[in-house]
Protein backbone atom coordinates (compact mmCIF):
# COMPACT_ATOMS: atom_id res chain seq x y z
CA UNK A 1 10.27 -25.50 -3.06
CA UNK A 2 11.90 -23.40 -5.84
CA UNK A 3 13.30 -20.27 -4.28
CA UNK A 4 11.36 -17.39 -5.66
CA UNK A 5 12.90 -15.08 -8.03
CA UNK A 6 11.01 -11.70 -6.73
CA UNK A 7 10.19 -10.43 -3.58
CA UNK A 8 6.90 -8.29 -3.02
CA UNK A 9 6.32 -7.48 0.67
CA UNK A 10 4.18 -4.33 2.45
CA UNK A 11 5.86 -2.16 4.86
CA UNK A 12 3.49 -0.99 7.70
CA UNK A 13 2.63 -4.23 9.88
CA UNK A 14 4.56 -6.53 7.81
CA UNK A 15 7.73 -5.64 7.19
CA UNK A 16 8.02 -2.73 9.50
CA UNK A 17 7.63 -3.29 13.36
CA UNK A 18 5.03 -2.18 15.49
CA UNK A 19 7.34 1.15 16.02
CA UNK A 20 7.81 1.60 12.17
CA UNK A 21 11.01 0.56 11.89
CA UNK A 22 12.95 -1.53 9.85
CA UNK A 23 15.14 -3.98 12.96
CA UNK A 24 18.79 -4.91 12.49
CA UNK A 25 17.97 -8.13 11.42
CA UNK A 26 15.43 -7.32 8.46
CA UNK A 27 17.68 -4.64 7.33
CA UNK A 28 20.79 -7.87 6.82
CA UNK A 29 18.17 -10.13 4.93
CA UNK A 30 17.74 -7.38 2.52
CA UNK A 31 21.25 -6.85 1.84
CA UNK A 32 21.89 -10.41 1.63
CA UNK A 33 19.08 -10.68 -0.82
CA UNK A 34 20.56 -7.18 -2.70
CA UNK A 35 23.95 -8.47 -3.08
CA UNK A 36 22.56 -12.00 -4.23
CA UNK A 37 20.96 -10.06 -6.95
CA UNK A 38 17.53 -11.08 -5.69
CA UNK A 39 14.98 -7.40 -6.91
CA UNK A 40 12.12 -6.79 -3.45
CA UNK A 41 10.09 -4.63 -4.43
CA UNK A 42 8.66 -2.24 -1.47
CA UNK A 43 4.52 -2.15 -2.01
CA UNK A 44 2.82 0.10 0.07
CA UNK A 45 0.03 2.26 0.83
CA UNK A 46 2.02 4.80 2.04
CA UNK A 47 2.06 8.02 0.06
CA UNK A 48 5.91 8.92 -0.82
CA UNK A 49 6.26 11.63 1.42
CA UNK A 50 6.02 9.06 3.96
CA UNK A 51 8.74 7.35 2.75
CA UNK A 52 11.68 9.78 2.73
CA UNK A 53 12.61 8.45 6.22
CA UNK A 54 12.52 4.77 4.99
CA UNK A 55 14.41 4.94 1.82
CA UNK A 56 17.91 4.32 3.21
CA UNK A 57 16.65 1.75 5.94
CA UNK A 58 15.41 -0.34 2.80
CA UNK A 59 18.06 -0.16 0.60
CA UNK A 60 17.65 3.38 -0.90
CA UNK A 61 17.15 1.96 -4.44
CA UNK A 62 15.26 0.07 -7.30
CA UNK A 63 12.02 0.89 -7.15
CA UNK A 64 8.68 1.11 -4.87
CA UNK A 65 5.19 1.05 -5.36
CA UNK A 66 2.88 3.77 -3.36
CA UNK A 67 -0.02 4.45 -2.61
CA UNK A 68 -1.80 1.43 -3.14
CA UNK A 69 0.01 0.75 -6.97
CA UNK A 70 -1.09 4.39 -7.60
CA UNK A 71 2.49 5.24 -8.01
CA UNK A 72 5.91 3.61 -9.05
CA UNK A 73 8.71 5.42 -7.67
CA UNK A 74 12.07 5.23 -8.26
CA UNK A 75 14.09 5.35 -5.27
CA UNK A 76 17.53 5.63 -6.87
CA UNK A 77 16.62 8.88 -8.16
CA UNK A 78 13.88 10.39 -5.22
CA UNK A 79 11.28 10.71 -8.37
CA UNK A 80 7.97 9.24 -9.64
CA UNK A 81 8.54 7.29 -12.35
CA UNK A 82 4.66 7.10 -13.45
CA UNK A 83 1.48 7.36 -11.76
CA UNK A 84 -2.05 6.30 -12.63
CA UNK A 85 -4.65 8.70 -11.33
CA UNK A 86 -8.31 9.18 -10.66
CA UNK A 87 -9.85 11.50 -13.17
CA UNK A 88 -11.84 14.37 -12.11
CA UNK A 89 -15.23 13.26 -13.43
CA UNK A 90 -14.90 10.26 -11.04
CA UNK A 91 -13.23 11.52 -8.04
CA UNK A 92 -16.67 14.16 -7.83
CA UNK A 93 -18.83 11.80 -8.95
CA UNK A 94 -17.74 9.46 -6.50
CA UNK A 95 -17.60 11.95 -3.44
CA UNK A 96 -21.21 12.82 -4.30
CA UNK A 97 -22.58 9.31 -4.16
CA UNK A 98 -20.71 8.53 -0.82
CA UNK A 99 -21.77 11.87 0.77
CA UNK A 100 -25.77 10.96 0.09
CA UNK A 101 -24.95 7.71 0.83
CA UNK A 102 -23.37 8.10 4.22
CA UNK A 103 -23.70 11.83 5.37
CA UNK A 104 -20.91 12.89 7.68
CA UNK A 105 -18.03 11.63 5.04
CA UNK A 106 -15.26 13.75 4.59
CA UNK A 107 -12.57 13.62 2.61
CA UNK A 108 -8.83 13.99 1.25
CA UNK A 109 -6.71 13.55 -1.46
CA UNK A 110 -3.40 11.90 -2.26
CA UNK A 111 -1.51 13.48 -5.42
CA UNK A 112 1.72 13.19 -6.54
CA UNK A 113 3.19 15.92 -4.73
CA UNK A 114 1.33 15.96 -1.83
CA UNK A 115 -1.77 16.34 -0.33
CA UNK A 116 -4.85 18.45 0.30
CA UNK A 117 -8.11 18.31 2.07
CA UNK A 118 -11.26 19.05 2.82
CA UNK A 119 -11.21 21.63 5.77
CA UNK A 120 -12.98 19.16 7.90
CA UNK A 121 -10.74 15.88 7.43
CA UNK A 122 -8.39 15.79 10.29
CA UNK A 123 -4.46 15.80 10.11
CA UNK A 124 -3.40 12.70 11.04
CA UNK A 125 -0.78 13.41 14.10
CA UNK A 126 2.25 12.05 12.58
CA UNK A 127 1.94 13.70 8.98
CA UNK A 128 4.01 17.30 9.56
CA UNK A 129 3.66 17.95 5.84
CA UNK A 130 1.62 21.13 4.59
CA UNK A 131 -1.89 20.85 3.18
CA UNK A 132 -3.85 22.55 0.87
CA UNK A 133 -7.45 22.78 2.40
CA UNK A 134 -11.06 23.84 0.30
CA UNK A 135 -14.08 22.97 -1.22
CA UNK A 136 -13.97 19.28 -2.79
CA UNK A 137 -14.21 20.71 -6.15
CA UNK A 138 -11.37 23.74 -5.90
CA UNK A 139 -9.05 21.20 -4.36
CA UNK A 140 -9.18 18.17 -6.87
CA UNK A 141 -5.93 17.78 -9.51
CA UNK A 142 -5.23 15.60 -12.67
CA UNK A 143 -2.58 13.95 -10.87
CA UNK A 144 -4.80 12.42 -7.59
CA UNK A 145 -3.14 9.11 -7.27
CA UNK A 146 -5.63 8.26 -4.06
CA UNK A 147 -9.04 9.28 -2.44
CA UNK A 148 -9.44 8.99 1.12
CA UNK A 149 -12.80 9.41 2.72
CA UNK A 150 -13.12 9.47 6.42
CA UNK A 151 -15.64 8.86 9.33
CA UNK A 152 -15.68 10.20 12.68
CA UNK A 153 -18.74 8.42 14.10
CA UNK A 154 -19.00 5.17 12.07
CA UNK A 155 -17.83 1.33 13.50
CA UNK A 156 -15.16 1.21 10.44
CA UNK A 157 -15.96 -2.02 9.13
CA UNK A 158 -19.68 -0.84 8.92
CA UNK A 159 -18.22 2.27 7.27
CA UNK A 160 -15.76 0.61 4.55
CA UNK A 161 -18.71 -1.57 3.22
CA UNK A 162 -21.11 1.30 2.68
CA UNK A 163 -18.30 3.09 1.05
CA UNK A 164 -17.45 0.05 -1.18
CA UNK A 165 -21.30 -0.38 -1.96
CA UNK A 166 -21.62 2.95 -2.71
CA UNK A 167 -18.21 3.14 -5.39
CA UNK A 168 -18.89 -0.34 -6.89
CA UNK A 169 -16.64 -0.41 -9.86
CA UNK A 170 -16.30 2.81 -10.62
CA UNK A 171 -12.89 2.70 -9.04
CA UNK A 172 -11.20 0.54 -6.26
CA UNK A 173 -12.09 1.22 -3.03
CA UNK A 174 -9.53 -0.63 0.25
CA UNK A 175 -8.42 -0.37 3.32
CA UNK A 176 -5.56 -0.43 5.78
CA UNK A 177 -6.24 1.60 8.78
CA UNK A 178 -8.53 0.79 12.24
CA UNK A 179 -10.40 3.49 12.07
CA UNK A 180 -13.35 4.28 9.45
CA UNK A 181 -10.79 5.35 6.29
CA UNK A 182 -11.27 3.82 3.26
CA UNK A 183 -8.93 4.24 0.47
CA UNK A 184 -10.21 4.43 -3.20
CA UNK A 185 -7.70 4.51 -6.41
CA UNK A 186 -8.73 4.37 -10.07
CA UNK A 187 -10.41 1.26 -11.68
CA UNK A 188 -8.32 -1.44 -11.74
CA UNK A 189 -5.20 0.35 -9.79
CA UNK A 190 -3.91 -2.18 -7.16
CA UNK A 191 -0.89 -3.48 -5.62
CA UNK A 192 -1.15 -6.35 -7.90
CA UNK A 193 -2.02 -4.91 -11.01
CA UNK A 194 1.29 -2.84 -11.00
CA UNK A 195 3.23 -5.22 -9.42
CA UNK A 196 2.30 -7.34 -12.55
CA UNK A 197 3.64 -5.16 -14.53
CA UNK A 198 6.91 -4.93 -13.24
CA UNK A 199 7.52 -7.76 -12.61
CA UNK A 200 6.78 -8.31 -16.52
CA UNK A 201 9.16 -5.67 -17.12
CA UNK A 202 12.17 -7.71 -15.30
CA UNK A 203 11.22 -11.19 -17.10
CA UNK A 204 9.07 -12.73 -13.97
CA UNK A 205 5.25 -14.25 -13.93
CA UNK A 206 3.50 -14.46 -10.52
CA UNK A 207 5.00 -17.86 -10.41
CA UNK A 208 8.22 -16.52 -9.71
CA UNK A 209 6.98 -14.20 -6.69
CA UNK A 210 6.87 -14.02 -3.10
CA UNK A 211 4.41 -11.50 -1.61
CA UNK A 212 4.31 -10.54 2.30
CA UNK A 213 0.72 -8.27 3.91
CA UNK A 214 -1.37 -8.12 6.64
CA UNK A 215 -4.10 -5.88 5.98
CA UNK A 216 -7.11 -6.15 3.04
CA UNK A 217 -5.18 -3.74 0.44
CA UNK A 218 -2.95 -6.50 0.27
CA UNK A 219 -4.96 -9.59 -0.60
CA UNK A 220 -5.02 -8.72 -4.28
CA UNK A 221 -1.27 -9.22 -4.51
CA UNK A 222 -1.04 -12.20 -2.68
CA UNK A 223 -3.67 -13.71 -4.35
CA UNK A 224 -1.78 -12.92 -7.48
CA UNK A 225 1.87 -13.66 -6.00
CA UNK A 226 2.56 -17.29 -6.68
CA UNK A 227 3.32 -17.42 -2.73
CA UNK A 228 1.88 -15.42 -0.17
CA UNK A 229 2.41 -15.15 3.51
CA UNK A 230 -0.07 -13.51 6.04
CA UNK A 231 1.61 -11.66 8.97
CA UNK A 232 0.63 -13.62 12.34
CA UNK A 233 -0.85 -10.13 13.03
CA UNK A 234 -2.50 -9.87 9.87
CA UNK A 235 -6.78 -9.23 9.16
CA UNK A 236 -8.61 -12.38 9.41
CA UNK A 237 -9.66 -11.87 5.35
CA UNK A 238 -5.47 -12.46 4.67
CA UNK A 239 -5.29 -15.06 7.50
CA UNK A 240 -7.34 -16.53 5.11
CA UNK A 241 -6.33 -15.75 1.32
CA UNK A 242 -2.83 -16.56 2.21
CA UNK A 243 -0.69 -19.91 1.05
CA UNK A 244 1.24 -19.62 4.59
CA UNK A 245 1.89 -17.59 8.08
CA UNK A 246 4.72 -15.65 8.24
CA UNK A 247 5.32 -14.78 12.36
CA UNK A 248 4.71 -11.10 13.10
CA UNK A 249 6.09 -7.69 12.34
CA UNK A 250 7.26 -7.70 15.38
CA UNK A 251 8.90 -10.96 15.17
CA UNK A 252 10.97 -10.16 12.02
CA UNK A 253 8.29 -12.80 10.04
CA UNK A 254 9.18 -11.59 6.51
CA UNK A 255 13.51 -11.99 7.11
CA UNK A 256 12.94 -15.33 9.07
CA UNK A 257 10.64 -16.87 5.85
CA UNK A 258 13.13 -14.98 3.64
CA UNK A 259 15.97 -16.62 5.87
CA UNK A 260 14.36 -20.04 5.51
CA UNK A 261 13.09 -19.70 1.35
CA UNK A 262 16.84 -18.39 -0.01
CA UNK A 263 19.20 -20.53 2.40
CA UNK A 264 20.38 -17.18 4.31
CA UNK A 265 22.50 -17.22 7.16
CA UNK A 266 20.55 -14.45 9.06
C-alpha cells in the first residue's frame, strides 16, 4: 500500500505503555517520521494539563488535539489554539436529565484552563492540579471543553448506556476509562471531526491518514481515517471497527506498523 501521508494515533493505551510512557523505541519512529517531514498528530482525551509531562517525549511541537477534539493545542507555543465548548444551556440541561435519569451521578468539568467539580466527584489520584468545587450551576464556564459524569455504584457499561440514552444528540457522549465515567463534548465535537479539519488545513483527505486507538472515543476517527489499527489491547467495539491489529501498547504496536508502513529502520 501507499504510505500514508498523516499520522493520527491516541496516547493512553495506544501509543503510551501500560506505565504511561513513551519507550525508546516509539520515541525514534517519531523522529524518523519528524525529520522525514511526515505531520502525527497527538489525539487524545487527555485534558492539556495532563500533557505538560508528555510534550517533550512526543516531539514538543505541531499540534495536538485534547480532550476528545474539544481542543487544538499548539504545542510549539504551550497555548490553545481554539476550542469548541459546551454551552451553558446544555451542559445544565443535560446534568438535569442524567441526574433523574440515573440518581447518584455526579459530575465535573473540563475547561480550558482547568478544572472544577462538583464537591462530591472524586479526585482522581494522579491529577495534583487544584480544583474549583460548588454547586453545578456556580461552577459551569463558557469555555467547558468536556463534561464528565461519574458513578460510584454502577457496572460502567450499564452506566455509559443510560448516560448516552439519556443525552441522545444533544451533545456527544464517550468513553475511555473502566470505571462508570462517561465523557460528553458538544454536538458533533469528536476526534474525527477536528482531525478532519486539520488535516484539511495541511492539504490531506482521510485517504491520506493513518489513525491508531484502543478504546470507544476512538472509533469515530478510525472509522474516518482511511486506515485504522486497533491496539491488540484495544475494546472489543475497535477490535471490530478497525481495518487491522496493531500489537499492544506495551509491545510498541503503533512504531512497529509505523516501522513496517514508511520503510523505517527502527
Amino acid at each position: 500500500m501507499t504510505a500514508p501521508r498523516l499520522v493520527a494515533t491516541d496516547l493512553d493505551g495506544t501509543l503510551l505503555d501500560s506505565g504511561g510512557r513513551v519507550s525508546a523505541r516509539t520515541r525514534a519512529v517519531l523522529d524518523e517520521l519528524d525529520a522525514g517531514g511526515v505531520p502525527v498528530v497527538f489525539t487524545t482525551g487527555r485534558p492539556v494539563r495532563w500533557m505538560e509531562e508528555l510534550w517533550d517525549a512526543v516531539g514538543g511541537h505541531g499540534l495536538a488535539i485534547c480532550s476528545n477534539g474539544a481542543i487544538v493545542y499548539d504545542v510549539a507555543r504551550r497555548e490553545v489554539r481554539e476550542h469548541r465548548p459546551v454551552t451553558r444551556e446544555v451542559g445544565l440541561a443535560l446534568a438535569e436529565a442524567v441526574r433523574a435519569a440515573v440518581p447518584g451521578t455526579t459530575f465535573a468539568i473540563e475547561h480550558t484552563e482547568g478544572w472544577a467539580s462538583e464537591t462530591a466527584f472524586p479526585k482522581h489520584p494522579d491529577d495534583l492540579t487544584e480544583r474549583t468545587q460548588g454547586a453545578w450551576e456556580d461552577i459551569f464556564r463558557d469555555d467547558v471543553v468536556k463534561v464528565l459524569a461519574l458513578h460510584r455504584d454502577l457496572d460502567p457499561e450499564d452506566f455509559w448506556a443510560r448516560v448516552a440514552d439519556v443525552v441522545g444528540d444533544s451533545a456527544v457522549t464517550t468513553w475511555s476509562s473502566s470505571f462508570a465515567l462517561v465523557e460528553i463534548s458538544a454536538a458533533g465535537v469528536t476526534k474525527a471531526s477536528t482531525l478532519e479539519t486539520l488535516a484539511a488545513e495541511m492539504g490531506f483527505g482521510a485517504a491520506d491518514v493513518v489513525a491508531f486507538g484502543d478504546m470507544p472515543n476512538d472509533l469515530p476517527m478510525l472509522e474516518w481515517a482511511g486506515t485504522s489499527y486497533a491496539m491488540a489491547n484495544a475494546h472489543p467495539s475497535v477490535r471490530d471497527l478497525a481495518d487491522h491489529l496493531a500489537p499492544s501498547n506495551d509491545d510498541d504496536g503503533v512504531a512497529t506498523v509505523l516501522a513496517d508502513l514508511f520503510g523505517l529502520s527502527r
